[in-house]
Protein backbone atom coordinates (compact mmCIF):
# COMPACT_ATOMS: atom_id res chain seq x y z
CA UNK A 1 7.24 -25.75 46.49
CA UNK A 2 7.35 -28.95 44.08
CA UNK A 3 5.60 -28.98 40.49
CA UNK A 4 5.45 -32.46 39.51
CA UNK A 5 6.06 -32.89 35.63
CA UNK A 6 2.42 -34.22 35.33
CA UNK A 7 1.07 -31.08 36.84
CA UNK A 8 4.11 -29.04 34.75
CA UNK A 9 2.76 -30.92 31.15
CA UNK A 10 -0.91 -30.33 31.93
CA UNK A 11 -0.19 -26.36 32.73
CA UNK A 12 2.05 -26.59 29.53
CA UNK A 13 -1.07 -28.03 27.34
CA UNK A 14 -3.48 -25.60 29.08
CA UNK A 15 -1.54 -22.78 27.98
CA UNK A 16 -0.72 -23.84 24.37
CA UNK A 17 -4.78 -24.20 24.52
CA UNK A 18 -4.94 -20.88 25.50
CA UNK A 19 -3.36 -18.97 23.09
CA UNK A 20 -5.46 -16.35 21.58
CA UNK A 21 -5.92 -16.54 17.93
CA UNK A 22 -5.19 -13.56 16.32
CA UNK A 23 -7.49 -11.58 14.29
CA UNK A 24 -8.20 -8.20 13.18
CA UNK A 25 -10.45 -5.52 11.72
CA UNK A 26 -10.30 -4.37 8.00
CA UNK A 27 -12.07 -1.12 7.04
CA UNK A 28 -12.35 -0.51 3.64
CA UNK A 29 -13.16 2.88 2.50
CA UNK A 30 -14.62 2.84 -1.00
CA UNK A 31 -14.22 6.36 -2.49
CA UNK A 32 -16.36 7.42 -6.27
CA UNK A 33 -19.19 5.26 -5.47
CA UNK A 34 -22.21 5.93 -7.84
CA UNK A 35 -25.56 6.15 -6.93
CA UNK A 36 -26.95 3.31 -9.16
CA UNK A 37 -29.11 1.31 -7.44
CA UNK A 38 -28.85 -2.49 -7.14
CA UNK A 39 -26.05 -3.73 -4.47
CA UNK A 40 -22.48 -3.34 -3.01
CA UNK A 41 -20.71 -6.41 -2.63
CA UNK A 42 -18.01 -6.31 -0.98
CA UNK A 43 -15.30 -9.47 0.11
CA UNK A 44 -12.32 -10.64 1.23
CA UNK A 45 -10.23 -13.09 -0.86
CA UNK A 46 -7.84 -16.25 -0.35
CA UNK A 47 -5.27 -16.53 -2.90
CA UNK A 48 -7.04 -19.76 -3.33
CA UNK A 49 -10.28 -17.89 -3.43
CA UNK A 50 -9.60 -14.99 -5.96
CA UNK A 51 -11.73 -14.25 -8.95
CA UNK A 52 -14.28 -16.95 -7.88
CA UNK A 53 -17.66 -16.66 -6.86
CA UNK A 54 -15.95 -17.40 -3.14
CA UNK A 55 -15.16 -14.82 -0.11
CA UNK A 56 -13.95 -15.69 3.22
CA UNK A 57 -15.40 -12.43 5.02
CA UNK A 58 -17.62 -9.38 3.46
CA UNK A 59 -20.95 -7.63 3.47
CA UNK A 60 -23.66 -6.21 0.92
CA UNK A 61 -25.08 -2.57 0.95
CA UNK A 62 -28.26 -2.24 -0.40
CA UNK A 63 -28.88 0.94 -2.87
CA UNK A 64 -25.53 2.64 -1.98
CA UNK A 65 -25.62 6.36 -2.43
CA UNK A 66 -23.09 8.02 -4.54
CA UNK A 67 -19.77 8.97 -2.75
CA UNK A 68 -17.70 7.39 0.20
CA UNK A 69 -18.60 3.73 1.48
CA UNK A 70 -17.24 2.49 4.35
CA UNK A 71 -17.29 -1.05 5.37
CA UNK A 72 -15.54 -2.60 8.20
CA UNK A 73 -14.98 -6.50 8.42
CA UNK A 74 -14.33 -7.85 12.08
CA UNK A 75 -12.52 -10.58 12.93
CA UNK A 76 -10.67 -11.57 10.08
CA UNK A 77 -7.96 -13.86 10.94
CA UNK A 78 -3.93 -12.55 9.49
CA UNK A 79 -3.00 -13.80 6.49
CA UNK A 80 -3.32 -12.59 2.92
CA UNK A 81 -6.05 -11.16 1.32
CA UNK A 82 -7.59 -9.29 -1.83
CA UNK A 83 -10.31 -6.71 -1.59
CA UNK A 84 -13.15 -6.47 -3.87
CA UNK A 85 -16.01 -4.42 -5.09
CA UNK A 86 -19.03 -5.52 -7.25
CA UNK A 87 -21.52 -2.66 -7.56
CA UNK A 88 -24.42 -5.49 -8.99
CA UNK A 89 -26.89 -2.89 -10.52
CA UNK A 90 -29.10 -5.98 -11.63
CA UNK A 91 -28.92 -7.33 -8.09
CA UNK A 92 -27.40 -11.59 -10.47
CA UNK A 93 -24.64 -11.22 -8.04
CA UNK A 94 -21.80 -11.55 -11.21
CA UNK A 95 -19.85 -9.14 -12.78
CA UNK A 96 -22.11 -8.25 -15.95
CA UNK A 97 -19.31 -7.99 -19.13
CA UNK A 98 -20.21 -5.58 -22.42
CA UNK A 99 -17.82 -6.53 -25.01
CA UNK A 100 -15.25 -8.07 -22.66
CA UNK A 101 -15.43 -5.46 -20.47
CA UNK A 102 -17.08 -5.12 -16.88
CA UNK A 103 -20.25 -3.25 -17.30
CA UNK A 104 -20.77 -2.77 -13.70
CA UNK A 105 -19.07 -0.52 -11.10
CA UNK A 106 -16.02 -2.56 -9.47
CA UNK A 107 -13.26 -2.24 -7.44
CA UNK A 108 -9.72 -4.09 -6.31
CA UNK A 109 -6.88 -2.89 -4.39
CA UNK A 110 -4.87 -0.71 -6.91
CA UNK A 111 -6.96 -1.60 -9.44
CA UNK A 112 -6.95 1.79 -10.56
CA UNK A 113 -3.06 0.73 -12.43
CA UNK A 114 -4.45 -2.22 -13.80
CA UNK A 115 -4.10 -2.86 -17.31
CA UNK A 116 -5.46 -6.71 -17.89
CA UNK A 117 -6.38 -8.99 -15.66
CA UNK A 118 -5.25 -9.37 -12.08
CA UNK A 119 -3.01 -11.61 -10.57
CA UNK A 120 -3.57 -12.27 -6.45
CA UNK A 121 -0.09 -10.80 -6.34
CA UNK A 122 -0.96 -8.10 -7.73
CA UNK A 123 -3.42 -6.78 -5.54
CA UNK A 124 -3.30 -8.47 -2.43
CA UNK A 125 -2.83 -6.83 1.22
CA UNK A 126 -1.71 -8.23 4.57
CA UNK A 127 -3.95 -8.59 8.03
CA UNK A 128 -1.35 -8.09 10.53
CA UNK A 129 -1.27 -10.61 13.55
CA UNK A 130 -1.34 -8.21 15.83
CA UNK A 131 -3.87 -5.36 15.26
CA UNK A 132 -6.28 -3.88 12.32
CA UNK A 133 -5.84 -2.62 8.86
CA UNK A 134 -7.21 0.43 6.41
CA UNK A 135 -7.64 0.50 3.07
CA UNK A 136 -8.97 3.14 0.11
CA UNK A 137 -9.60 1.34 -2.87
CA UNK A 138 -11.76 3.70 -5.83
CA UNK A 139 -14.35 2.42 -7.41
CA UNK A 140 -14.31 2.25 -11.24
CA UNK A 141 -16.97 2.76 -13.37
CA UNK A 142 -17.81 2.02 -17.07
CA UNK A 143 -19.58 4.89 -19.23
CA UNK A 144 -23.26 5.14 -19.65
């Protein structure tokens, strides 16, 4: 049987057409979630992205009850990512600040270690090419 190259270069760009593009799920589990009314907020950063009012994937619970959240993103495409939380109690979708501090719930990958501001480096997690990811990140608080 005889493949001419024309038929050979067409099956060639079919296939390089074809290739899947890869793309997993990411569950987060958030763990001391409060039960203080207002919204969840919860996204998926770019390096380019990070600690701007920008997300590439990620999803809002309304009036989350105290305890365990979990949240699963599908379809989010490998590459580099951070995680993070934004319990909005007065629903203005920033992060409300008391004396330079965050005076809402929030939450970042490790942020729990943190001791100033975060660096993408710092806590940013892969999506694997080939399958999904888990992650626990704990939700911090400020005092009443």
């Amino acid at each position: 049987m005889k493949i001419s190259l024309l038929t050979l270069a067409a099956l060639a760009a079919f296939t390089a057409c074809a290739a899947p593009a890869f793309a997993g799920d990411v569950t987060i589990t958030l763990t001391g979630v409060q039960a203080r009314g207002g919204d969840l907020l919860v996204g998926l950063q770019t390096a380019d992205q990070f600690m701007k009012h920008e997300g590439t994937y990620g999803e809002i619970v309304s009036n989350p009850s105290a305890g365990t959240q979990t949240i699963t993103l599908h379809g989010v495409a490998a590459g580099d990512y951070s995680v993070s939380a934004l319990h909005d109690v007065d629903s203005d979708r920033q992060m409300g600040m008391e004396n330079g501090r965050p005076a809402e719930g929030w939450g970042l990958l490790h942020g729990e270690s943190l001791r100033a501001a975060p660096t993408f480096d710092q806590v940013k997690f892969s999506v694997p090419a080939t399958g999904d990811i888990a992650l626990n990140v704990a939700m911090i608080y400020p005092a009443r």
